[in-house]
PDB file of N, CA and C in Angstrom:
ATOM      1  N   UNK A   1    -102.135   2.829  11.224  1.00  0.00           N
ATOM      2  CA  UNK A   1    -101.738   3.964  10.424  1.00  0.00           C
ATOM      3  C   UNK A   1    -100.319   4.388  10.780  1.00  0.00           C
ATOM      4  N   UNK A   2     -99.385   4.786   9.589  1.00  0.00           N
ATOM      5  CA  UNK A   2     -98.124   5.119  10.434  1.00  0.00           C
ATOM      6  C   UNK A   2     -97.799   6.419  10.025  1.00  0.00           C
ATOM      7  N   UNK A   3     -97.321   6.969  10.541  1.00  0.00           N
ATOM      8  CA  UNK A   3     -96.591   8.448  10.334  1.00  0.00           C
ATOM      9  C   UNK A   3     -95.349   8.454  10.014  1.00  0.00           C
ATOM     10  N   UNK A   4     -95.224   9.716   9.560  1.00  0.00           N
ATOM     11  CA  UNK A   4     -93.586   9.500   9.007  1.00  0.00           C
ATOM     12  C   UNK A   4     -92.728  11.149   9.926  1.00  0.00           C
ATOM     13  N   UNK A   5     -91.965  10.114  10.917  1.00  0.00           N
ATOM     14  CA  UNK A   5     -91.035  11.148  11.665  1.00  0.00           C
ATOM     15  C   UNK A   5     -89.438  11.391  11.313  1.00  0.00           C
ATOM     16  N   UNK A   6     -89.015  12.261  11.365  1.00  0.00           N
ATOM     17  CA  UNK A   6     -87.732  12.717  11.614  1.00  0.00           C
ATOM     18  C   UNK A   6     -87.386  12.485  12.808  1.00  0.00           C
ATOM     19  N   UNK A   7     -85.731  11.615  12.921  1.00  0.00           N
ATOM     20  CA  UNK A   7     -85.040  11.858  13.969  1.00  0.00           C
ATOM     21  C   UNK A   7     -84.011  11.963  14.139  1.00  0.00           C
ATOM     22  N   UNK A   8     -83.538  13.210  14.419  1.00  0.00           N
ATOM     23  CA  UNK A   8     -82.263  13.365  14.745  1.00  0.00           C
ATOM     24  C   UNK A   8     -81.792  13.161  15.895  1.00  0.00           C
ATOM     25  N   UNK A   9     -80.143  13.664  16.185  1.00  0.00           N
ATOM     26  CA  UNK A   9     -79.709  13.047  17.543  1.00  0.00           C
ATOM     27  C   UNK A   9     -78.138  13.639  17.167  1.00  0.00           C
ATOM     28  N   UNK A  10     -77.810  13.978  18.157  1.00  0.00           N
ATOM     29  CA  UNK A  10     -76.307  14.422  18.749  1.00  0.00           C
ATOM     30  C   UNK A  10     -75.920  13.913  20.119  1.00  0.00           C
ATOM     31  N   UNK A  11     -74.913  12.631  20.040  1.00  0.00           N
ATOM     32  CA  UNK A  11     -74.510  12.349  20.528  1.00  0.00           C
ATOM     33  C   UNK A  11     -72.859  12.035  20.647  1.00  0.00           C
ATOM     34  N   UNK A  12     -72.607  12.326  22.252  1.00  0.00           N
ATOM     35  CA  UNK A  12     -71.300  12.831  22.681  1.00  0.00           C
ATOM     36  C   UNK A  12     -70.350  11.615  22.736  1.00  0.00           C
ATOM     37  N   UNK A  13     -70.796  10.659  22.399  1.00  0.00           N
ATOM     38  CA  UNK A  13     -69.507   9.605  22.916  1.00  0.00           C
ATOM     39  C   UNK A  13     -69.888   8.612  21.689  1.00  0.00           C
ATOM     40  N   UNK A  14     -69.171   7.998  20.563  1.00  0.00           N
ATOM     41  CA  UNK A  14     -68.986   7.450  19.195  1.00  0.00           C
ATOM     42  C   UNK A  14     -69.638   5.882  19.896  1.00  0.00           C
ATOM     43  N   UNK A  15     -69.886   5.381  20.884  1.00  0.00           N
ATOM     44  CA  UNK A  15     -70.104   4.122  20.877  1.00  0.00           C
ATOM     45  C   UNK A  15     -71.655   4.175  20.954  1.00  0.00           C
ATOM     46  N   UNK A  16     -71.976   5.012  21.953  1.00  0.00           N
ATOM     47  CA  UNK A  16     -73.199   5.296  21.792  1.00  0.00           C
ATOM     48  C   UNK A  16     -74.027   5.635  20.280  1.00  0.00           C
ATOM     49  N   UNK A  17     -72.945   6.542  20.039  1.00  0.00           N
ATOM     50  CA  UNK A  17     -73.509   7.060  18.605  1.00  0.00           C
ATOM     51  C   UNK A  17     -74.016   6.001  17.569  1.00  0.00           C
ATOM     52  N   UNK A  18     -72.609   4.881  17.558  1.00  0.00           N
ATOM     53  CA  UNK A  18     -73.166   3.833  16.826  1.00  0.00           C
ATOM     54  C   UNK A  18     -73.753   2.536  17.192  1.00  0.00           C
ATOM     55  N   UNK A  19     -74.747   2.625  18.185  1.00  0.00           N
ATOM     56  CA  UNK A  19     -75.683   2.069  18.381  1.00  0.00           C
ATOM     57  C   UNK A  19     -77.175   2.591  18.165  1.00  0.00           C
ATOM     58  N   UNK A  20     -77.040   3.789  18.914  1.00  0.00           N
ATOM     59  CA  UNK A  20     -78.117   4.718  18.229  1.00  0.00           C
ATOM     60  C   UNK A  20     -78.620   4.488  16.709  1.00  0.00           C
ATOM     61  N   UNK A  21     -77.244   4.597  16.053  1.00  0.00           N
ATOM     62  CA  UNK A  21     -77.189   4.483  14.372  1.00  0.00           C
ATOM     63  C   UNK A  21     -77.797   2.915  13.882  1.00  0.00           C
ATOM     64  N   UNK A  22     -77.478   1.709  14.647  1.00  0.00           N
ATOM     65  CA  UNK A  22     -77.589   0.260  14.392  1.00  0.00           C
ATOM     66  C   UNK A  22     -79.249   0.242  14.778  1.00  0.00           C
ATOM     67  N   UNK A  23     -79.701   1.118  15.818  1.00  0.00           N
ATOM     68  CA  UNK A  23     -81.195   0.876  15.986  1.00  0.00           C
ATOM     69  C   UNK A  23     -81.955   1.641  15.187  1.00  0.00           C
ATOM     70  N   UNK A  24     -81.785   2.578  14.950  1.00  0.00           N
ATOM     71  CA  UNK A  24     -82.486   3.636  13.573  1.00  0.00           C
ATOM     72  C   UNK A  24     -82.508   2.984  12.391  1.00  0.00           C
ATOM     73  N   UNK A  25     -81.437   2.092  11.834  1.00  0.00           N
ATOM     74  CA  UNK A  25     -81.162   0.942  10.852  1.00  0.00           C
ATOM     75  C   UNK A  25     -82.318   0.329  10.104  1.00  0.00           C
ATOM     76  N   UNK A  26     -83.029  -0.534  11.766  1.00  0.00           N
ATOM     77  CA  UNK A  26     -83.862  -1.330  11.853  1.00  0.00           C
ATOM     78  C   UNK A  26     -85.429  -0.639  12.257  1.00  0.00           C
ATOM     79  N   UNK A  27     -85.353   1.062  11.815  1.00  0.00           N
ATOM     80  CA  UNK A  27     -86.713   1.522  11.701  1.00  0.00           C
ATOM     81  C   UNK A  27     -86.885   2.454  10.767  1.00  0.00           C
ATOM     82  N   UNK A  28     -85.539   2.612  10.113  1.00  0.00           N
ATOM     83  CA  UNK A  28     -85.871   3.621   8.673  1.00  0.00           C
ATOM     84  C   UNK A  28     -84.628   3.835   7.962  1.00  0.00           C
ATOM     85  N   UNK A  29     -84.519   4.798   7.560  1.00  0.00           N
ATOM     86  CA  UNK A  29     -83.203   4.722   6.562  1.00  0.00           C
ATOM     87  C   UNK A  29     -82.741   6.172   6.958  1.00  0.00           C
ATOM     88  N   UNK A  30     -81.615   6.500   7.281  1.00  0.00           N
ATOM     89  CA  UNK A  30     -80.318   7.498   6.862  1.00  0.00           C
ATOM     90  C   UNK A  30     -80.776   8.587   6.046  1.00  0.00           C
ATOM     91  N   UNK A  31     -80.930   9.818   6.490  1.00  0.00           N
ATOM     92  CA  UNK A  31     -80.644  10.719   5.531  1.00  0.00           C
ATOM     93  C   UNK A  31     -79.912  11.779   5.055  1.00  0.00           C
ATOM     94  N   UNK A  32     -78.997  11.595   5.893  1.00  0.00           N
ATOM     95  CA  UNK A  32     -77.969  12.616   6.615  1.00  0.00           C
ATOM     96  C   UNK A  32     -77.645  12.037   7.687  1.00  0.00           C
ATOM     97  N   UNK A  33     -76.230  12.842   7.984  1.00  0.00           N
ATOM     98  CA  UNK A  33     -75.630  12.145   9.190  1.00  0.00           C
ATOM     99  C   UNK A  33     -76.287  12.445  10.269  1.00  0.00           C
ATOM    100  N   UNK A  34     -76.721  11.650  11.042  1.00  0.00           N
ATOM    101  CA  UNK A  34     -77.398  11.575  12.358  1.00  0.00           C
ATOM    102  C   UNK A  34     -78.861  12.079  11.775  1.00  0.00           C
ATOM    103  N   UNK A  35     -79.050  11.974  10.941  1.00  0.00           N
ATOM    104  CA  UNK A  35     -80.725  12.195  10.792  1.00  0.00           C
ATOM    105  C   UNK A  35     -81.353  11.081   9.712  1.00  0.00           C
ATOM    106  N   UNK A  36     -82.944  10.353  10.413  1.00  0.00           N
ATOM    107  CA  UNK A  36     -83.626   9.492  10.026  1.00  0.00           C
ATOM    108  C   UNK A  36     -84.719   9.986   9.535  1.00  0.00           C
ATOM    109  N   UNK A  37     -85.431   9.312   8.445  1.00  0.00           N
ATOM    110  CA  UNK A  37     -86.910   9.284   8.308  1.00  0.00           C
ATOM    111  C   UNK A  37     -87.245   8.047   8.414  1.00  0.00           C
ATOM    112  N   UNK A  38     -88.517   7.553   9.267  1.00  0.00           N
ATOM    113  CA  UNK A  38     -89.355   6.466   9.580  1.00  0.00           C
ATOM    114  C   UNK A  38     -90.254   6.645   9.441  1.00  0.00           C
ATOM    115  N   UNK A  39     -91.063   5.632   9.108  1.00  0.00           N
ATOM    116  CA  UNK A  39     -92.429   5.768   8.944  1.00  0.00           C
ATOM    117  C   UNK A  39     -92.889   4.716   9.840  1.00  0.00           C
ATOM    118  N   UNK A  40     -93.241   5.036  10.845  1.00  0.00           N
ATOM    119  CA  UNK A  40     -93.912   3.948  11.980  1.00  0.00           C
ATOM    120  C   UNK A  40     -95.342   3.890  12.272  1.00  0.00           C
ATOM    121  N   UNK A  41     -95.968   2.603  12.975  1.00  0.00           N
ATOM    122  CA  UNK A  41     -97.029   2.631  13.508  1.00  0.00           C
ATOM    123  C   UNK A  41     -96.715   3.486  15.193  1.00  0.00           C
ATOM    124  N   UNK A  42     -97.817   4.022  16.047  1.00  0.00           N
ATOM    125  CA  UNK A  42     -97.724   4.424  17.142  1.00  0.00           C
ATOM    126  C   UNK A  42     -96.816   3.107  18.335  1.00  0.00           C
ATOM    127  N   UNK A  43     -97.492   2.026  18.022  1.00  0.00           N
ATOM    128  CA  UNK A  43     -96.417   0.974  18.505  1.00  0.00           C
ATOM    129  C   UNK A  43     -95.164   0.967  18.235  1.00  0.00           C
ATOM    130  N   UNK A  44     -94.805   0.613  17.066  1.00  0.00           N
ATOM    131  CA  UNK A  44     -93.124   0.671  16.717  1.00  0.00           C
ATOM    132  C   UNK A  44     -92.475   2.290  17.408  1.00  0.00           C
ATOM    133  N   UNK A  45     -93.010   3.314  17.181  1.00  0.00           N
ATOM    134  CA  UNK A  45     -92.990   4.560  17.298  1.00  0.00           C
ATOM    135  C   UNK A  45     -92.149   4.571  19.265  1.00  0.00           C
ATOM    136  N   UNK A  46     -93.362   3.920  20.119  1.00  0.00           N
ATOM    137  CA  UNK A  46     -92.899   3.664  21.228  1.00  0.00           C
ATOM    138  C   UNK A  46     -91.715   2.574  21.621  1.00  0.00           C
ATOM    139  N   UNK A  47     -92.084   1.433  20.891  1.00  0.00           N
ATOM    140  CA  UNK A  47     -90.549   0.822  20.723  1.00  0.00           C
ATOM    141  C   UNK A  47     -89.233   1.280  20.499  1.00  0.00           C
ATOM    142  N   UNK A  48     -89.431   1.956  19.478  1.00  0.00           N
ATOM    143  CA  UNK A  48     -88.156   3.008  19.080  1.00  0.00           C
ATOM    144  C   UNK A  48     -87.338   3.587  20.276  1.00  0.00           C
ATOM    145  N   UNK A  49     -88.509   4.507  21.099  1.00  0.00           N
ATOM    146  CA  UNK A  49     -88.215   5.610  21.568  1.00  0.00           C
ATOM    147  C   UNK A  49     -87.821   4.495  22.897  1.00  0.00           C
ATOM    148  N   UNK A  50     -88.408   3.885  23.415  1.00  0.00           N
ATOM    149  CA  UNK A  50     -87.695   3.042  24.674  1.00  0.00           C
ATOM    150  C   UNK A  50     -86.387   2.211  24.314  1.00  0.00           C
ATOM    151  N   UNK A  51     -86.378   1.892  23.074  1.00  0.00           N
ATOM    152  CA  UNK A  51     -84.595   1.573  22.648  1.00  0.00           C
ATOM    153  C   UNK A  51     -83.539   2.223  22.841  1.00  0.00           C
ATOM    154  N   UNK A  52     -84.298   3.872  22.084  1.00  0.00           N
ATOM    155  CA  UNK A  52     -83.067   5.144  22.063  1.00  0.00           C
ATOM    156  C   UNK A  52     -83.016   5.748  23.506  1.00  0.00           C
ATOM    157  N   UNK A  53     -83.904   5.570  24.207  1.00  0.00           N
ATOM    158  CA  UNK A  53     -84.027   5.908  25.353  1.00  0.00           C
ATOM    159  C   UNK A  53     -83.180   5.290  26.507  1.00  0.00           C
ATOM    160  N   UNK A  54     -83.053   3.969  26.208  1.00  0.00           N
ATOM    161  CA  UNK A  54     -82.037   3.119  27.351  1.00  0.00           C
ATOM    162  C   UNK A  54     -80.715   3.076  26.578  1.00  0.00           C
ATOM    163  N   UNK A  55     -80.499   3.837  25.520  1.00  0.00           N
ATOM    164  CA  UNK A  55     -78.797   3.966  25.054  1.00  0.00           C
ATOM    165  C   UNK A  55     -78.166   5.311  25.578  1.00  0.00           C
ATOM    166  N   UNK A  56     -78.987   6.558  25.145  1.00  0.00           N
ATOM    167  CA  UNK A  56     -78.331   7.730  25.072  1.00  0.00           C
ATOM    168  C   UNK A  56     -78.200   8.196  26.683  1.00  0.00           C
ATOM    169  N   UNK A  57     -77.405   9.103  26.985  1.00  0.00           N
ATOM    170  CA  UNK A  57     -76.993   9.861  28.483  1.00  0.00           C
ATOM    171  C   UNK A  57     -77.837  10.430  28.364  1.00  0.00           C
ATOM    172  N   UNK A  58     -78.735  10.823  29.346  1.00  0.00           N
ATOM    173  CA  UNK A  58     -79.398  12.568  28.911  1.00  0.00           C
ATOM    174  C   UNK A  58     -78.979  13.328  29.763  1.00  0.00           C
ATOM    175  N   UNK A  59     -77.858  13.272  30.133  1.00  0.00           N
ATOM    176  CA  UNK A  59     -76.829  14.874  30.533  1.00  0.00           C
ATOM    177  C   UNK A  59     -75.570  15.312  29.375  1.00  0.00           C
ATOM    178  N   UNK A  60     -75.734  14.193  28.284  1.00  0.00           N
ATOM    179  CA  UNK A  60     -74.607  14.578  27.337  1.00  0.00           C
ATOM    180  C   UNK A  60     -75.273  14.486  25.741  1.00  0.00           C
ATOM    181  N   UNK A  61     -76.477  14.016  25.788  1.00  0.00           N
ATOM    182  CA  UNK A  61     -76.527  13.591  24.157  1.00  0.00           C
ATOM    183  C   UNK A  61     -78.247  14.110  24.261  1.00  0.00           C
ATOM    184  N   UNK A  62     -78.459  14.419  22.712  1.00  0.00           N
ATOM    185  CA  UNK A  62     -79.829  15.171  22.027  1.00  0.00           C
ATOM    186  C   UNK A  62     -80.230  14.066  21.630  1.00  0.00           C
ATOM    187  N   UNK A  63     -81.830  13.944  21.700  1.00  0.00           N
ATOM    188  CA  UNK A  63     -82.548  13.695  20.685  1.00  0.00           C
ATOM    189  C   UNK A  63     -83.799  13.892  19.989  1.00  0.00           C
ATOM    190  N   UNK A  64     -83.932  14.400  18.848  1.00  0.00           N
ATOM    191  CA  UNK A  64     -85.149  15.121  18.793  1.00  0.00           C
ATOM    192  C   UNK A  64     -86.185  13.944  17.588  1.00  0.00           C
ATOM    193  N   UNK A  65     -87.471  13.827  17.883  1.00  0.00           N
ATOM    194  CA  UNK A  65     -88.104  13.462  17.443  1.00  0.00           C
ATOM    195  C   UNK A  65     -89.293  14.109  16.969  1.00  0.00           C
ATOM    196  N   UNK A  66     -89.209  14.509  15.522  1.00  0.00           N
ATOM    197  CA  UNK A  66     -90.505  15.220  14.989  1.00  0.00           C
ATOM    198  C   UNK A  66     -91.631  14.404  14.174  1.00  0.00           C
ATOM    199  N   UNK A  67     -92.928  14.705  14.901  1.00  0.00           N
ATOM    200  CA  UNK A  67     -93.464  14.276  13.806  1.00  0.00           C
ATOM    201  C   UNK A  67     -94.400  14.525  12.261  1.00  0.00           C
ATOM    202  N   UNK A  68     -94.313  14.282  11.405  1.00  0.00           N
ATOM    203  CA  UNK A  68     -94.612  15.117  10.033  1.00  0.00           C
ATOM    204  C   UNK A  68     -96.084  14.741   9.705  1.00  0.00           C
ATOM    205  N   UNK A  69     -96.262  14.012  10.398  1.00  0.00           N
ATOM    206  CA  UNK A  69     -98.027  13.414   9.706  1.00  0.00           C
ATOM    207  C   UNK A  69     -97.550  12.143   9.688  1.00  0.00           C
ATOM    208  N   UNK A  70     -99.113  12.405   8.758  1.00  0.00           N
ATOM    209  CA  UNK A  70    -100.043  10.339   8.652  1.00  0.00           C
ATOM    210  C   UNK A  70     -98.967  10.288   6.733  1.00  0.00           C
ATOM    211  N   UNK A  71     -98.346   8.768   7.240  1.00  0.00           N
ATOM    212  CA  UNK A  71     -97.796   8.668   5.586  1.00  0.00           C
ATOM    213  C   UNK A  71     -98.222   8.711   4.044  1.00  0.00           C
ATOM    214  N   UNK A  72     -99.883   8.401   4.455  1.00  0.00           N
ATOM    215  CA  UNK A  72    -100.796   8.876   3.257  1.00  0.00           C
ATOM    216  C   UNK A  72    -101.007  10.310   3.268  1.00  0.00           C
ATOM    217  N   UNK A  73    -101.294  10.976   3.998  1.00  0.00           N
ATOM    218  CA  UNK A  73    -101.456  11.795   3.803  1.00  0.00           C
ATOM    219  C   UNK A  73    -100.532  12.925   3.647  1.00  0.00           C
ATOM    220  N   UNK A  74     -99.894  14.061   4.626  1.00  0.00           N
ATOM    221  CA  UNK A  74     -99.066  15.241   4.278  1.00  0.00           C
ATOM    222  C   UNK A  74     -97.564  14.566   4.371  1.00  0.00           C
ATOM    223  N   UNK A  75     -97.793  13.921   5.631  1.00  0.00           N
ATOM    224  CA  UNK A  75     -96.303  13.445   6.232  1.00  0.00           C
ATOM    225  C   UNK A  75     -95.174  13.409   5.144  1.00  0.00           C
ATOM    226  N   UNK A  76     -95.442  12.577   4.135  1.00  0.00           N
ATOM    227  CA  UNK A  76     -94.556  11.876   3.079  1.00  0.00           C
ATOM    228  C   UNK A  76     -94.326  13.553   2.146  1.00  0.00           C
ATOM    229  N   UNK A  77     -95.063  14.793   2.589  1.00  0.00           N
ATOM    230  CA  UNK A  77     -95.120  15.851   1.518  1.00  0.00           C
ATOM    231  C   UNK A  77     -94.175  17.160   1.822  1.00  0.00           C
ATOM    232  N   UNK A  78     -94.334  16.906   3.451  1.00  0.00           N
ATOM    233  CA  UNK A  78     -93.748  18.047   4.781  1.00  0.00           C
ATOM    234  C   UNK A  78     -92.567  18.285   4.514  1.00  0.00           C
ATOM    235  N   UNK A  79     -91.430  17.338   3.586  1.00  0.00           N
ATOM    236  CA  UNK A  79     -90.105  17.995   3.703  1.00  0.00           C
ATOM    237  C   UNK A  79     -90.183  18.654   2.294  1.00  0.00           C
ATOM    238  N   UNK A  80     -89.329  19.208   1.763  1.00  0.00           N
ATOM    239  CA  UNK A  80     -88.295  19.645  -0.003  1.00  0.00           C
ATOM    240  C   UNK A  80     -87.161  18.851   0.349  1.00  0.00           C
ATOM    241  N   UNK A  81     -86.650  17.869  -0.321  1.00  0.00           N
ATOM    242  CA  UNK A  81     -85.877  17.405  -0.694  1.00  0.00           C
ATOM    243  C   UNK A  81     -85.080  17.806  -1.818  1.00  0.00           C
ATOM    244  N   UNK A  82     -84.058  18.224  -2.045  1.00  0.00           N
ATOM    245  CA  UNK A  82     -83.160  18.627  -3.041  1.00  0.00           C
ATOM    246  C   UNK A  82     -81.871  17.977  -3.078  1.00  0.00           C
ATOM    247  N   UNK A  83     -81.172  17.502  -4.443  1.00  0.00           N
ATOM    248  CA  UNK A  83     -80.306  16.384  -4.270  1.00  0.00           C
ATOM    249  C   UNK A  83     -81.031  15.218  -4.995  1.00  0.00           C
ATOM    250  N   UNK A  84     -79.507  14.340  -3.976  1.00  0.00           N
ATOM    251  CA  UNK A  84     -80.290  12.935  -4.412  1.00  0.00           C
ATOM    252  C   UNK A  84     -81.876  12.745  -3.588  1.00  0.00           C
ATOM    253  N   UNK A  85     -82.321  11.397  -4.302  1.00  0.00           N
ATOM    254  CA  UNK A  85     -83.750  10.960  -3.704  1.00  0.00           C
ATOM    255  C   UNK A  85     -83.356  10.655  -2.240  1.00  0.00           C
ATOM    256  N   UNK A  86     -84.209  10.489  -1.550  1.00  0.00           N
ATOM    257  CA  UNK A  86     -84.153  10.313  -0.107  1.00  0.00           C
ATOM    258  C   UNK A  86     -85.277   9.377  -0.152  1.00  0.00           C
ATOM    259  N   UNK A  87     -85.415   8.169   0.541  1.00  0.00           N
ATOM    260  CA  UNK A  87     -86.442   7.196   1.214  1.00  0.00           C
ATOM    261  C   UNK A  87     -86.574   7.210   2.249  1.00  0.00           C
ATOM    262  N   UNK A  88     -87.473   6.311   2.654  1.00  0.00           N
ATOM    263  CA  UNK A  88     -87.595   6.441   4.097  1.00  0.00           C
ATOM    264  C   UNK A  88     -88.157   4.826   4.483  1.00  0.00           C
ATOM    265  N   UNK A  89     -88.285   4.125   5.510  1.00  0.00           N
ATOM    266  CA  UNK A  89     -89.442   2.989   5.905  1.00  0.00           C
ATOM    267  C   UNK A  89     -88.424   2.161   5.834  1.00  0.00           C
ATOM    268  N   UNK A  90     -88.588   1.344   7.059  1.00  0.00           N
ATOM    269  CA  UNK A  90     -87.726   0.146   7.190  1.00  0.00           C
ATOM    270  C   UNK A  90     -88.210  -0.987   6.177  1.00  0.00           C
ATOM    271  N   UNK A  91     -86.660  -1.238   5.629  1.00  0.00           N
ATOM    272  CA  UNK A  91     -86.342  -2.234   4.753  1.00  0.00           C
ATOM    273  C   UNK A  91     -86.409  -3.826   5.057  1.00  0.00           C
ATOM    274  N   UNK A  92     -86.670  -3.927   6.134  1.00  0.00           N
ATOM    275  CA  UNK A  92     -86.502  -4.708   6.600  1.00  0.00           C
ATOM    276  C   UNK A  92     -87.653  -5.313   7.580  1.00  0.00           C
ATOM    277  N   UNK A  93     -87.849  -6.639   8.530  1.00  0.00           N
ATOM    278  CA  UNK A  93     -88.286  -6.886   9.594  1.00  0.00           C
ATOM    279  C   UNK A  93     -87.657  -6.335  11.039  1.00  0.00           C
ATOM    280  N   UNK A  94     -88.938  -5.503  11.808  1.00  0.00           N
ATOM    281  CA  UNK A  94     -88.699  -4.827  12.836  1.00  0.00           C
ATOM    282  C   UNK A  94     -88.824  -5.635  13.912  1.00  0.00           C
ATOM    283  N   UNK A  95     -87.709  -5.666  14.998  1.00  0.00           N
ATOM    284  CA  UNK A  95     -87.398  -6.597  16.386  1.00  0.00           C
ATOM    285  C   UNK A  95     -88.017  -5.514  17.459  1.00  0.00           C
ATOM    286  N   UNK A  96     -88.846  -5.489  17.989  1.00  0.00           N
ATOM    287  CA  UNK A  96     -89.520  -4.966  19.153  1.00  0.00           C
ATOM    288  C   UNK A  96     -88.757  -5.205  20.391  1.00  0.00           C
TER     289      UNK A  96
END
C-alpha cells in the first residue's frame, strides 16, 4: 500500500540542494521549489529517507516529511490545489 507524502527541505549549501533535488526526482515529482509529492510503499518510504539522510548537514539544512494518508484513500484528497494541475508518483523506475 503506498501513501502519498509531502517533502519539503531547506537546504543551506546549492550542491547539496541539488542532489537532494536529483533524489526526490527518482521518487516523485516537483511541486514547488523544494517541495515533493510521492507516493511510496513503507519500503521505498525508508529508502528515501536513508538517501536524504546521508546528503543533508543536520546542523545547517531542514527536512520535513509529512505524511497525508493511504493513496486510495484520503492521501491523494488532503491537499487544495489551485493553479496548474500538480502530480505526484515516480515516473519512472526506483534505484533502492
Amino acid at each position: 500500500m503506498k501513501h502519498v507524502y509531502l517533502v519539503s527541505y531547506d537546504i543551506a549549501d546549492d550542491k547539496r540542494w541539488r542532489k537532494i533535488f536529483k533524489v526526490l526526482k527518482g521518487y516523485g515529482d516537483p511541486v514547488q521549489l523544494s517541495v515533493f509529492l510521492c507516493a511510496l510503499t513503507r519500503e521505498q518510504k525508508v529508502g528515501l529517507l536513508s538517501n536524504l539522510l546521508s546528503i543533508i548537514n543536520q546542523n545547517q539544512d531542514k527536512l520535513l516529511i509529512a505524511d497525508l494518508g493511504l493513496e486510495d484513500g484520503r492521501g491523494d484528497r488532503r491537499l487544495e490545489i489551485f493553479g496548474q494541475k500538480i502530480s505526484y508518483g515516480a515516473s519512472g523506475p526506483i534505484i533502492l
